[in-house]
N, C-alpha and C. Protein backbone atom coordinates (compact mmCIF):
# COMPACT_ATOMS: atom_id res chain seq x y z
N UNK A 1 6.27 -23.15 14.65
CA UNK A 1 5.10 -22.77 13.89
C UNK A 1 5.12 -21.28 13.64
N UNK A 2 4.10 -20.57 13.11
CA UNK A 2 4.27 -19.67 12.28
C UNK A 2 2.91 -18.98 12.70
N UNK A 3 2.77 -17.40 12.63
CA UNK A 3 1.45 -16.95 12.99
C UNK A 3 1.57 -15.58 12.22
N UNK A 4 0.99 -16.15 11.33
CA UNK A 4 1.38 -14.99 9.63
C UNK A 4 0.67 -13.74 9.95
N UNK A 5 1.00 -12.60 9.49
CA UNK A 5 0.10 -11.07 9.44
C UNK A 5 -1.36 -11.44 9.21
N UNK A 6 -1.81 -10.80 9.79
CA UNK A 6 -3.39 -11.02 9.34
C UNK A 6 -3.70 -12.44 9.80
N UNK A 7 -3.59 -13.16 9.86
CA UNK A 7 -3.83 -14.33 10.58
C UNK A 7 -4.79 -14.31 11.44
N UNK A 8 -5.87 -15.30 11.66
CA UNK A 8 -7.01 -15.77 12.71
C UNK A 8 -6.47 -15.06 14.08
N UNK A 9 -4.91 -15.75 14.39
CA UNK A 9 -4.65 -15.47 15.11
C UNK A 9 -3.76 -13.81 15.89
N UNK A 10 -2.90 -13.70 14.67
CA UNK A 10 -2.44 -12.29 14.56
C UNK A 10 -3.62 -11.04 15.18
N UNK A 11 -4.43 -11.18 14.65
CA UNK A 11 -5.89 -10.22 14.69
C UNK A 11 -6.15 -10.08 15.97
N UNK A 12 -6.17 -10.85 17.07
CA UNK A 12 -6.58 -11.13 18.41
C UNK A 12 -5.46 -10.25 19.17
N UNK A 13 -4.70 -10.21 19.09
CA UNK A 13 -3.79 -8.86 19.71
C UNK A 13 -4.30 -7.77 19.40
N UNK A 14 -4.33 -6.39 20.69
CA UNK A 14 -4.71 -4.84 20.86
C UNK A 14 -3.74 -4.81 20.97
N UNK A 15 -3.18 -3.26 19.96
CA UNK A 15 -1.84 -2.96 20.69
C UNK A 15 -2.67 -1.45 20.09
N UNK A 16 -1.16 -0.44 20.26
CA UNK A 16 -0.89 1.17 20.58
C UNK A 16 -0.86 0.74 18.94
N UNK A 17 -0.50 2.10 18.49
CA UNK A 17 -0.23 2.57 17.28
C UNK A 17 1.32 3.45 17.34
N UNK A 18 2.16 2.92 16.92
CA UNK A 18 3.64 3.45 17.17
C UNK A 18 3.64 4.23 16.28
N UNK A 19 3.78 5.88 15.75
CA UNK A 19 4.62 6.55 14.47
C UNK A 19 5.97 6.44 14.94
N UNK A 20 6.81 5.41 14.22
CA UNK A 20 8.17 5.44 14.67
C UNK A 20 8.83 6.58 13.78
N UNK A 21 9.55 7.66 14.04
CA UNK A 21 10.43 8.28 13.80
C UNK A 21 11.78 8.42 13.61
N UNK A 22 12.74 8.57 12.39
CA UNK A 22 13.55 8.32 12.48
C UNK A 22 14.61 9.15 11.37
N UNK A 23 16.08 9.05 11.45
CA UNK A 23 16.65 10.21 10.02
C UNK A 23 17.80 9.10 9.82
N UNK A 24 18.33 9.35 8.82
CA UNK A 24 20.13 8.50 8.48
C UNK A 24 20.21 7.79 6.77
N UNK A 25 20.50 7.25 6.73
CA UNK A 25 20.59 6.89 5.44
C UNK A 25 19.43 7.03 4.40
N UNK A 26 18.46 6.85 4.58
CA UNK A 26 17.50 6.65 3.97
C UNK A 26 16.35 8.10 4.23
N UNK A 27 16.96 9.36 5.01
CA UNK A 27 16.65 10.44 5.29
C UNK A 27 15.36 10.38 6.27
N UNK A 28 14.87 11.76 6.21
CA UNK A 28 13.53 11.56 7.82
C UNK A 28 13.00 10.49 7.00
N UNK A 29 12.50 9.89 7.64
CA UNK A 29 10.93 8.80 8.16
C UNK A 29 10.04 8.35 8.71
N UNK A 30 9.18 8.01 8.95
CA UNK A 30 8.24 7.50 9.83
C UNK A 30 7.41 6.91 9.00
N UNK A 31 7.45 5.48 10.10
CA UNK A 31 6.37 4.07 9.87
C UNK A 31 5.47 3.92 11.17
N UNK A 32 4.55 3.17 10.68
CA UNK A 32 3.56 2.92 11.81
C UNK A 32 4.61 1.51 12.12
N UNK A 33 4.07 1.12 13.68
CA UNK A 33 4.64 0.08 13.94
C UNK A 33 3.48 -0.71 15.15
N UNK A 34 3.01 -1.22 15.05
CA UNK A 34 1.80 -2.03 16.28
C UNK A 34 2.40 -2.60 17.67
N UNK A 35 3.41 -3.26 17.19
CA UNK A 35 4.76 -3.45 18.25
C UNK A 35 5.55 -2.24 18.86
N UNK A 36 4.91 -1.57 19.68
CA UNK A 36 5.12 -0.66 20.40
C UNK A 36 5.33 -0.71 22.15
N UNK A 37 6.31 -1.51 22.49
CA UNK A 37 6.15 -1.69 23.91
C UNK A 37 7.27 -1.15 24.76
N UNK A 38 6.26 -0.93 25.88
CA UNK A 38 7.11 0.02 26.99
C UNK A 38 7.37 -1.53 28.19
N UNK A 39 8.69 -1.47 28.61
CA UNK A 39 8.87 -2.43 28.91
C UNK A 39 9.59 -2.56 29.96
N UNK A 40 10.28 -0.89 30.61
CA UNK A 40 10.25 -1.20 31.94
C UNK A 40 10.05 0.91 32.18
N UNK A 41 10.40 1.08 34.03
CA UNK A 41 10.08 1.74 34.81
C UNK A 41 11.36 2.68 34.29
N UNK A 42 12.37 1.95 35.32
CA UNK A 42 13.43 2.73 35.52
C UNK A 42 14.74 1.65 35.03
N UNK A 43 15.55 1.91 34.26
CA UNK A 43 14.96 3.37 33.59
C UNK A 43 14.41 2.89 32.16
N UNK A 44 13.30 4.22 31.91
CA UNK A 44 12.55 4.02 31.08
C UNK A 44 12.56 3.09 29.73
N UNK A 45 12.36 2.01 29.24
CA UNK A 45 12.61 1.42 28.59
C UNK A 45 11.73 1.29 27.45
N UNK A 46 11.86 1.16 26.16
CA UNK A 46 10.32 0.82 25.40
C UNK A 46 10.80 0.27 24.28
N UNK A 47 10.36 -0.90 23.64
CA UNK A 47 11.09 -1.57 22.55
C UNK A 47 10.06 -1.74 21.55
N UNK A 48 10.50 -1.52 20.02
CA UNK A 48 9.85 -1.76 18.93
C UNK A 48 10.48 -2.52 17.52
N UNK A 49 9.37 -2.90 17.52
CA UNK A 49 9.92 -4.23 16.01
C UNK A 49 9.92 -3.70 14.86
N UNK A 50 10.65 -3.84 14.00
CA UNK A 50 10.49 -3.17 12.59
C UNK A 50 10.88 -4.54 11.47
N UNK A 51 10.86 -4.48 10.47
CA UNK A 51 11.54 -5.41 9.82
C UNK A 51 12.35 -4.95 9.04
N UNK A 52 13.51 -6.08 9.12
CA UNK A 52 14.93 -5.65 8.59
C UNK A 52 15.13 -4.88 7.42
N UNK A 53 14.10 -4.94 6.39
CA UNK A 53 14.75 -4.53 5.22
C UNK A 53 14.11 -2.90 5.10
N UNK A 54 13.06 -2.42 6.66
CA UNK A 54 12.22 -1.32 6.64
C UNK A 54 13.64 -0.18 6.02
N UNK A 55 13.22 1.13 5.83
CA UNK A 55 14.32 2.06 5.72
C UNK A 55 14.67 2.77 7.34
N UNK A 56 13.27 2.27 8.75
CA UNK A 56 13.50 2.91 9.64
C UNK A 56 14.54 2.14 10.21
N UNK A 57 14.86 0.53 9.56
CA UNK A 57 15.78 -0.05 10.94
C UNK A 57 16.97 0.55 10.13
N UNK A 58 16.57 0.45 8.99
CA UNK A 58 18.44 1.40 8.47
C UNK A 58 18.65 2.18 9.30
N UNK A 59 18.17 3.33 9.51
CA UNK A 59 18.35 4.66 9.86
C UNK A 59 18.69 4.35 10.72
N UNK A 60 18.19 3.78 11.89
CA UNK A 60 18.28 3.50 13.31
C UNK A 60 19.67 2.86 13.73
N UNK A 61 20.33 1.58 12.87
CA UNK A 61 21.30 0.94 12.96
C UNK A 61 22.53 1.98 12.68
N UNK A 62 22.07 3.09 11.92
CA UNK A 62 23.04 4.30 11.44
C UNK A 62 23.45 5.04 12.53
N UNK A 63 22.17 5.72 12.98
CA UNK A 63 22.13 6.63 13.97
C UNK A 63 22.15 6.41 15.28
N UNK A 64 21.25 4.97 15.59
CA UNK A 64 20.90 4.70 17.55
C UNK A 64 20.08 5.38 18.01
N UNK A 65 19.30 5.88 17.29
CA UNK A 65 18.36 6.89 18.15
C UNK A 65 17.01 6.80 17.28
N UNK A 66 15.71 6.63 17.82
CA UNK A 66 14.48 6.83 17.11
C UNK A 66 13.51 7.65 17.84
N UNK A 67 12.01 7.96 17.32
CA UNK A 67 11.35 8.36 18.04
C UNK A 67 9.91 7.53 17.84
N UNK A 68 9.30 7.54 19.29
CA UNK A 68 8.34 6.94 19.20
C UNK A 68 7.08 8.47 19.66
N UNK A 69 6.02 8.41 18.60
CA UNK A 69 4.80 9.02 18.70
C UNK A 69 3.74 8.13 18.93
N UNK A 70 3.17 7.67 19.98
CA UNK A 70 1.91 7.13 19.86
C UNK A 70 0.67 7.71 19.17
N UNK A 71 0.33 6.96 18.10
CA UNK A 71 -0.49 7.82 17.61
C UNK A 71 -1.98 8.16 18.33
N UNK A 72 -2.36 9.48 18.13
CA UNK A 72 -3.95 9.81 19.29
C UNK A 72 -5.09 9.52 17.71
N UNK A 73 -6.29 9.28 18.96
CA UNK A 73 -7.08 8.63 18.08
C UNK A 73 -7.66 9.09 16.69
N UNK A 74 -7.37 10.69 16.24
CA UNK A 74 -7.65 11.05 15.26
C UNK A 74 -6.30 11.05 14.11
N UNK A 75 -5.42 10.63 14.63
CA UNK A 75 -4.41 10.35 13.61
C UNK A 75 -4.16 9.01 13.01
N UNK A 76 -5.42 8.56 13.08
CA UNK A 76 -5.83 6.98 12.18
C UNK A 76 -5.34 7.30 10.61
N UNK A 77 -5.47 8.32 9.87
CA UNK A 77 -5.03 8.46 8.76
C UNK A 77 -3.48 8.25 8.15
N UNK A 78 -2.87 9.22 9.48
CA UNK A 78 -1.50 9.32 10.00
C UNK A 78 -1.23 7.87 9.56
N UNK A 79 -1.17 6.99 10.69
CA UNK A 79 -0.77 5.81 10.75
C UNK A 79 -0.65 5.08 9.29
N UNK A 80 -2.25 5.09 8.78
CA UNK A 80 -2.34 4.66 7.22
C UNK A 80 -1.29 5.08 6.35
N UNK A 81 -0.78 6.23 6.17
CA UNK A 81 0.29 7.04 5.50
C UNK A 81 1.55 6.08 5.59
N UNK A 82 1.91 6.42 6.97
CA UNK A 82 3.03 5.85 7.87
C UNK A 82 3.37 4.83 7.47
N UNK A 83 2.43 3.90 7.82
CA UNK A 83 2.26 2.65 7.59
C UNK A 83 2.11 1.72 6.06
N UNK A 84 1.60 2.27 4.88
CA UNK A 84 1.22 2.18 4.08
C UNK A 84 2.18 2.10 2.67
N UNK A 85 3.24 2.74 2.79
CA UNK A 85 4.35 2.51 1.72
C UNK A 85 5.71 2.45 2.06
N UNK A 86 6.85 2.20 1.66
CA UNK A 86 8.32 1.72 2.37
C UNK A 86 9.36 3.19 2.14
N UNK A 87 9.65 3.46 2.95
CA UNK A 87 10.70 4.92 3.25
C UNK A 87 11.77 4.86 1.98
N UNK A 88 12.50 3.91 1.85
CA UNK A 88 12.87 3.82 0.52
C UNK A 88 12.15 4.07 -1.03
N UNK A 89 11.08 4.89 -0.78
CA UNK A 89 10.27 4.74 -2.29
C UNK A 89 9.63 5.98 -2.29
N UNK A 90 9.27 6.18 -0.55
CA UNK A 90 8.04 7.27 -0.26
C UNK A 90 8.39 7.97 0.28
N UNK A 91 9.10 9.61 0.22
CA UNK A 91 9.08 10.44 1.25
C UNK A 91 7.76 10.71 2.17
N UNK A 92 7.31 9.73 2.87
CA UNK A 92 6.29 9.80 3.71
C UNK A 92 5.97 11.30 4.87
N UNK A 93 7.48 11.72 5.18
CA UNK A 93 7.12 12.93 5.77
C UNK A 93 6.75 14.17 4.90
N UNK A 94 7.25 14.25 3.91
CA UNK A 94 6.63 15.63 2.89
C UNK A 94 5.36 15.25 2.78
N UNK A 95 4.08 13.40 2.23
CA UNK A 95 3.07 13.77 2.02
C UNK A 95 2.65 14.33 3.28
N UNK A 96 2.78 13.71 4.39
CA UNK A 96 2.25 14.05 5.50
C UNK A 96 2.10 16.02 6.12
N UNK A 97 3.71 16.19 5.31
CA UNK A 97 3.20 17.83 5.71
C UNK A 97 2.52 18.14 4.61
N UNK A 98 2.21 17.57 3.59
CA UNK A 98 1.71 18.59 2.35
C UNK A 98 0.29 18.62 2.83
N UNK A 99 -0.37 17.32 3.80
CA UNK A 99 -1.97 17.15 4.10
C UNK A 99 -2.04 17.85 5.88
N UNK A 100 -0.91 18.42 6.21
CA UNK A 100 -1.30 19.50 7.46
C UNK A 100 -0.45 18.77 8.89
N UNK A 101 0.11 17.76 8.30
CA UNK A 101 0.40 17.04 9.71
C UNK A 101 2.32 18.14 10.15
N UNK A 102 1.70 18.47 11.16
CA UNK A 102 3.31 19.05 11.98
C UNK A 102 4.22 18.41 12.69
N UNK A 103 5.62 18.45 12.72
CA UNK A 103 6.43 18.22 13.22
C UNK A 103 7.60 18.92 13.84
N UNK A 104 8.22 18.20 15.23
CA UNK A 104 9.06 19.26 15.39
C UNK A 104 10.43 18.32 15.64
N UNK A 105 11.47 19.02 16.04
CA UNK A 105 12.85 18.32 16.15
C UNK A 105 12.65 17.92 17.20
N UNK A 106 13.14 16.76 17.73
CA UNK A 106 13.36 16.41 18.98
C UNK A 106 14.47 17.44 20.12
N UNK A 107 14.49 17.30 21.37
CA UNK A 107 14.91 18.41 22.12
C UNK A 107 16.51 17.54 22.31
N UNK A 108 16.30 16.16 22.29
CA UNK A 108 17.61 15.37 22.62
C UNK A 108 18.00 14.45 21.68
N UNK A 109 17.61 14.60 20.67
CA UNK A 109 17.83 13.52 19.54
C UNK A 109 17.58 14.46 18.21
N UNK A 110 18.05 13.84 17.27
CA UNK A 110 17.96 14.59 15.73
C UNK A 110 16.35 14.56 15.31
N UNK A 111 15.76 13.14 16.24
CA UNK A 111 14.48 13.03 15.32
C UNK A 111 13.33 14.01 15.10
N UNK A 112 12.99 13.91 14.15
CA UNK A 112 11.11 14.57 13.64
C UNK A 112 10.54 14.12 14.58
N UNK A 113 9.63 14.96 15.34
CA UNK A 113 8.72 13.78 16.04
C UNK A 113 7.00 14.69 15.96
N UNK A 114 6.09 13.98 15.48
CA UNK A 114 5.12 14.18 15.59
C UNK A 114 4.14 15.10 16.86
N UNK A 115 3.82 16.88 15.80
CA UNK A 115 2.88 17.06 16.80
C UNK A 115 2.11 16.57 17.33
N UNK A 116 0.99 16.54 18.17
CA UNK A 116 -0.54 16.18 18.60
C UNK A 116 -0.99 14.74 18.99
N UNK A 117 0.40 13.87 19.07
CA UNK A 117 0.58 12.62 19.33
C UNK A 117 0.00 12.50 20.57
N UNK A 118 -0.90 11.41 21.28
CA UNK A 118 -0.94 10.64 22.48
C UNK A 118 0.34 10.78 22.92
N UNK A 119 1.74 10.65 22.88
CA UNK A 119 2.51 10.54 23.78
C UNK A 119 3.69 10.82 22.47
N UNK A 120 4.79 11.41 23.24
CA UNK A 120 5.86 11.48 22.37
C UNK A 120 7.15 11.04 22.87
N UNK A 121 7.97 10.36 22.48
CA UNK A 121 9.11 9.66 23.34
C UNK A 121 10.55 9.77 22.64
N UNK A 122 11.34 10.41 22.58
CA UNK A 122 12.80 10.41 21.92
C UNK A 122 13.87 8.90 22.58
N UNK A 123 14.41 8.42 21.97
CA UNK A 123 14.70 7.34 22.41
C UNK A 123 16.39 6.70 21.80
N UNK A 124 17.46 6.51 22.60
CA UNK A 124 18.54 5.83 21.96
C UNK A 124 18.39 4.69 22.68
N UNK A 125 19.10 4.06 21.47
CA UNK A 125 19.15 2.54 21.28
C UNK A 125 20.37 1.82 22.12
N UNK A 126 19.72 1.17 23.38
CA UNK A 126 20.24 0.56 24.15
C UNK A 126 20.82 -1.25 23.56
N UNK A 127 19.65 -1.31 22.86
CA UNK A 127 20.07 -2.97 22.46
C UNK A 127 18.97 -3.13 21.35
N UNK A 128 20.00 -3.68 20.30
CA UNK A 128 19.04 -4.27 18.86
C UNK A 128 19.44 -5.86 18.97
N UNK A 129 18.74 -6.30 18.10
CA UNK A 129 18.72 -7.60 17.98
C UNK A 129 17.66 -8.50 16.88
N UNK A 130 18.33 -8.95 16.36
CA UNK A 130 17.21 -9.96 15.15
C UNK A 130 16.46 -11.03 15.85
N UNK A 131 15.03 -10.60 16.02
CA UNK A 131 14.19 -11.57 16.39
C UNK A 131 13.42 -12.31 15.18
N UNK A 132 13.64 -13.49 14.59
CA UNK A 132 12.84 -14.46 13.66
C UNK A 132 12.78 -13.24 12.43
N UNK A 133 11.46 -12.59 11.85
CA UNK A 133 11.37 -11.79 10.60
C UNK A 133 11.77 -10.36 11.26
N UNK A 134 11.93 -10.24 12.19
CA UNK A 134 11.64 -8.31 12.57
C UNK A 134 13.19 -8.04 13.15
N UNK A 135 13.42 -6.91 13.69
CA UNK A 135 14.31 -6.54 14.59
C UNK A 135 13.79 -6.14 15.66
N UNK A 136 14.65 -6.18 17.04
CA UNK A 136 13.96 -5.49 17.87
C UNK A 136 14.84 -4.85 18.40
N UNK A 137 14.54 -3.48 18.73
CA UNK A 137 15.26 -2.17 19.33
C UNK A 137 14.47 -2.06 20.63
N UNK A 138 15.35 -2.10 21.43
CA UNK A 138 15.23 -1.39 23.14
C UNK A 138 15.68 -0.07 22.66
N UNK A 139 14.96 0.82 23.40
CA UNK A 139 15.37 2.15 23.13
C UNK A 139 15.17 2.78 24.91
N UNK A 140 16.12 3.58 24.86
CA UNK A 140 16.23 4.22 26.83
C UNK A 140 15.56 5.92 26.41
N UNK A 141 14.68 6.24 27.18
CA UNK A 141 13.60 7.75 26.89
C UNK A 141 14.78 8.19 27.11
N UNK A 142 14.80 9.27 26.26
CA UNK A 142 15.62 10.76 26.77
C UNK A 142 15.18 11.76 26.69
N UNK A 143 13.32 11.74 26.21
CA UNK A 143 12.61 13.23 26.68
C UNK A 143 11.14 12.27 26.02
N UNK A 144 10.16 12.73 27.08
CA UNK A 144 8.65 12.82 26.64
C UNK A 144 8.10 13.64 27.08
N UNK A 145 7.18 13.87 26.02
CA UNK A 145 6.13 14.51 25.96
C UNK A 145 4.39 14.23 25.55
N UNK A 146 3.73 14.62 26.99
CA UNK A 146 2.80 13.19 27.26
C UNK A 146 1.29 14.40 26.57
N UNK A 147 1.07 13.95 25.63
CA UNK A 147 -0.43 14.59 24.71
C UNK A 147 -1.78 14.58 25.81
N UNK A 148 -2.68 15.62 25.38
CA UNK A 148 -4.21 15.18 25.96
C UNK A 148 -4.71 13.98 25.27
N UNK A 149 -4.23 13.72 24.49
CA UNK A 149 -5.59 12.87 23.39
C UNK A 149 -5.63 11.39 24.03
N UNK A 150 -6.31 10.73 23.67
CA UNK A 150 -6.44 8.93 23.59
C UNK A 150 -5.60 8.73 22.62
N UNK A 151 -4.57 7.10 22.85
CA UNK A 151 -3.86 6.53 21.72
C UNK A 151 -4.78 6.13 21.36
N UNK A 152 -4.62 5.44 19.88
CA UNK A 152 -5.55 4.78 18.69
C UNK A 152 -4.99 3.43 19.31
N UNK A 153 -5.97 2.62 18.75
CA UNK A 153 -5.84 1.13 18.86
C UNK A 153 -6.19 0.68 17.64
N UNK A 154 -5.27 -0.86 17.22
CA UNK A 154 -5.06 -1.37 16.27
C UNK A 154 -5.36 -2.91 16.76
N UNK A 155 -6.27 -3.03 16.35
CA UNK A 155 -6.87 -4.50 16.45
C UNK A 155 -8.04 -5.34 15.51
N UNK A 156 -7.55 -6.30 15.29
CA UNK A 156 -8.70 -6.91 13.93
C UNK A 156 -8.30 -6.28 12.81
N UNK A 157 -7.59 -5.67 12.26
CA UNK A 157 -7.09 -5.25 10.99
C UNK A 157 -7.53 -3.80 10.90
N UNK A 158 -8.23 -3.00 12.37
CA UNK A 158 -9.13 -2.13 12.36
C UNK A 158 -8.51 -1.15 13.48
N UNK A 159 -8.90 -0.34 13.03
CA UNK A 159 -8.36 1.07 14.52
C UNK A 159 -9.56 1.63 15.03
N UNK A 160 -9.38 1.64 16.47
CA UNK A 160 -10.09 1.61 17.52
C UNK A 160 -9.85 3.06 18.23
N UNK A 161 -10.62 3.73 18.66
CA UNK A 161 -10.15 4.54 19.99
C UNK A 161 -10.84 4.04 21.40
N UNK A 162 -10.18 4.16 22.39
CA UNK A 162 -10.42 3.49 23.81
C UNK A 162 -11.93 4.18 24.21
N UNK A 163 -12.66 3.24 24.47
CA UNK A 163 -14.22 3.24 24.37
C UNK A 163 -14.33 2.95 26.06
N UNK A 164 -15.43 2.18 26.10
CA UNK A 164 -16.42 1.86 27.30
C UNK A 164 -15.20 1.32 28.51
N UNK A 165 -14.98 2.12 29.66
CA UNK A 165 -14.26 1.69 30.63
C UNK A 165 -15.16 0.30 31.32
N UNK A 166 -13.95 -0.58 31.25
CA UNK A 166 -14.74 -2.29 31.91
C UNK A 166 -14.20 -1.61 33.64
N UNK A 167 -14.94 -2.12 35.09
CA UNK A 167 -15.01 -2.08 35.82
C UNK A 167 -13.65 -3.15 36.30
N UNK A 168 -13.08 -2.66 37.50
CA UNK A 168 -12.67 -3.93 38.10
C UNK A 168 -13.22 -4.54 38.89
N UNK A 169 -12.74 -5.51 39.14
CA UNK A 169 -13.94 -6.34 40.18
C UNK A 169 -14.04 -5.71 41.37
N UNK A 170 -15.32 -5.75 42.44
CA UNK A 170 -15.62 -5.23 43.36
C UNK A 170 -14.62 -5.18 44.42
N UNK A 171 -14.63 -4.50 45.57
CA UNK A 171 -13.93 -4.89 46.72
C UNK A 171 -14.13 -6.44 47.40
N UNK A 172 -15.46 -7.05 47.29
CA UNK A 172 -15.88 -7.71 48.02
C UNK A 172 -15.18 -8.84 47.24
N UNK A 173 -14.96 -8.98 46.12
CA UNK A 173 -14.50 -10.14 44.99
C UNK A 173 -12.81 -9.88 45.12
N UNK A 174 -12.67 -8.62 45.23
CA UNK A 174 -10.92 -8.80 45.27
C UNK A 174 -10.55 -9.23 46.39
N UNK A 175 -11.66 -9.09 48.11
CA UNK A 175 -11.34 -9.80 49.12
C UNK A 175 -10.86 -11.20 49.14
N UNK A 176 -11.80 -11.82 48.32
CA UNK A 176 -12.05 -12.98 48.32
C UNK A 176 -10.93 -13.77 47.51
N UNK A 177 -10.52 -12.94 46.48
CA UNK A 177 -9.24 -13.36 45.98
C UNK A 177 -8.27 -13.73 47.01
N UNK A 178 -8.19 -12.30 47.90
CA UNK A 178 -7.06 -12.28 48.06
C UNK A 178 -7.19 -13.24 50.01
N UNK A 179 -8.11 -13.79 49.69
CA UNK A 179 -8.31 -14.44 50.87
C UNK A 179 -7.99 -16.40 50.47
N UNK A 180 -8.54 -16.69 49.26
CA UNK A 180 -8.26 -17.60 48.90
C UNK A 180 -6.80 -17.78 48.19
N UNK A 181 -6.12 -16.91 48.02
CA UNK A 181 -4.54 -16.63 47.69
C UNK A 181 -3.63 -17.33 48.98
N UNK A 182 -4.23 -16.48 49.77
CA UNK A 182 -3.68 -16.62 51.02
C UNK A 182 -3.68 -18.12 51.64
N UNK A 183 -4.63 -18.53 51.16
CA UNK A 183 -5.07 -20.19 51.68
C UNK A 183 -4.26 -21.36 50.73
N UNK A 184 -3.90 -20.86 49.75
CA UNK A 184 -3.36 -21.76 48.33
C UNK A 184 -2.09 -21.24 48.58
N UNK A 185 -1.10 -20.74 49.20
CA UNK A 185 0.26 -20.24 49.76
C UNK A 185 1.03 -21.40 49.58
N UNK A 186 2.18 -21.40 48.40
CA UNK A 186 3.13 -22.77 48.68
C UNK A 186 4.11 -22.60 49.84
């Protein structure tokens, strides 16, 4: 079965806001990407989906190396940009500097990577692979740089910044978990 963009169901996923970064055939770029996941510890791992015909998986398949900017919550516009027309058509990084947005070179990689980002991550490509419509790139950190700001959130077709902290459950309730855990032991 199938769970189309925008979809009832699509919508029900929170994720980060990825500015993926990237240079090579199709010159600098950056796309938004929602599929933004960090996926292990050590060593640092974080994988993102693009779709095949984007100009960032060109670049990437060229080069092996991308950058990930999480976008912070006032770069909702950013993302729109990013996100909004195909690298093959749009030098997306000139509008972006012509409306104030900065960039700098990466310290270990060729890429642009976004000032004032929530988080900034330089990244070569450990493992690609065609998943169903997208690609997916594992990428291994080779320098971050961690922002003050809140990432933006992308959920319901809508961007969010991280609001009302939910509580965890009490001590007295995690006891009890972890007391009835203990009793349900295979």
């Amino acid at each position: 079965m199938n769970i189309p963009w925008g979809s009832e169901a699509a919508i029900k996923f929170a994720n980060v806001v990825g500015l993926i970064t990237s240079d090579g055939p199709n010159g600098p770029n950056i796309m938004a990407a929602e599929w933004t996941h960090h996926v292990s510890y050590e060593p640092a791992l974080i994988m993102i989906n693009t779709r095949e015909t984007d100009a960032t998986t060109q670049n990437i398949l060229k080069t092996k190396e991308f950058g990930i900017n999480l976008a912070a919550a006032d770069q909702n516009w950013v993302a729109s940009i990013a996100g909004g027309s195909h690298g093959q058509k749009v030098d997306k990084i000139s509008v972006l500097k012509e409306l104030g947005v900065e960039f700098y070179k990466g310290k270990k990689t060729g890429v642009l990577m976004v000032k004032g980002a929530a988080l900034n991550i330089e990244c070569k490509v450990v493992e690609s692979e065609k998943m169903g419509d997208h690609m997916m790139f594992m990428g291994e950190a080779q320098d971050v740089t961690v922002g003050s700001k809140e990432p933006l959130i992308y959920h319901g077709l809508k961007y969010y910044k991280v609001g009302e902290k939910i509580e965890k459950p009490s001590q007295d309730f995690l006891d009890k978990i972890a007391k009835l855990v203990e009793k349900h032991k295979k």
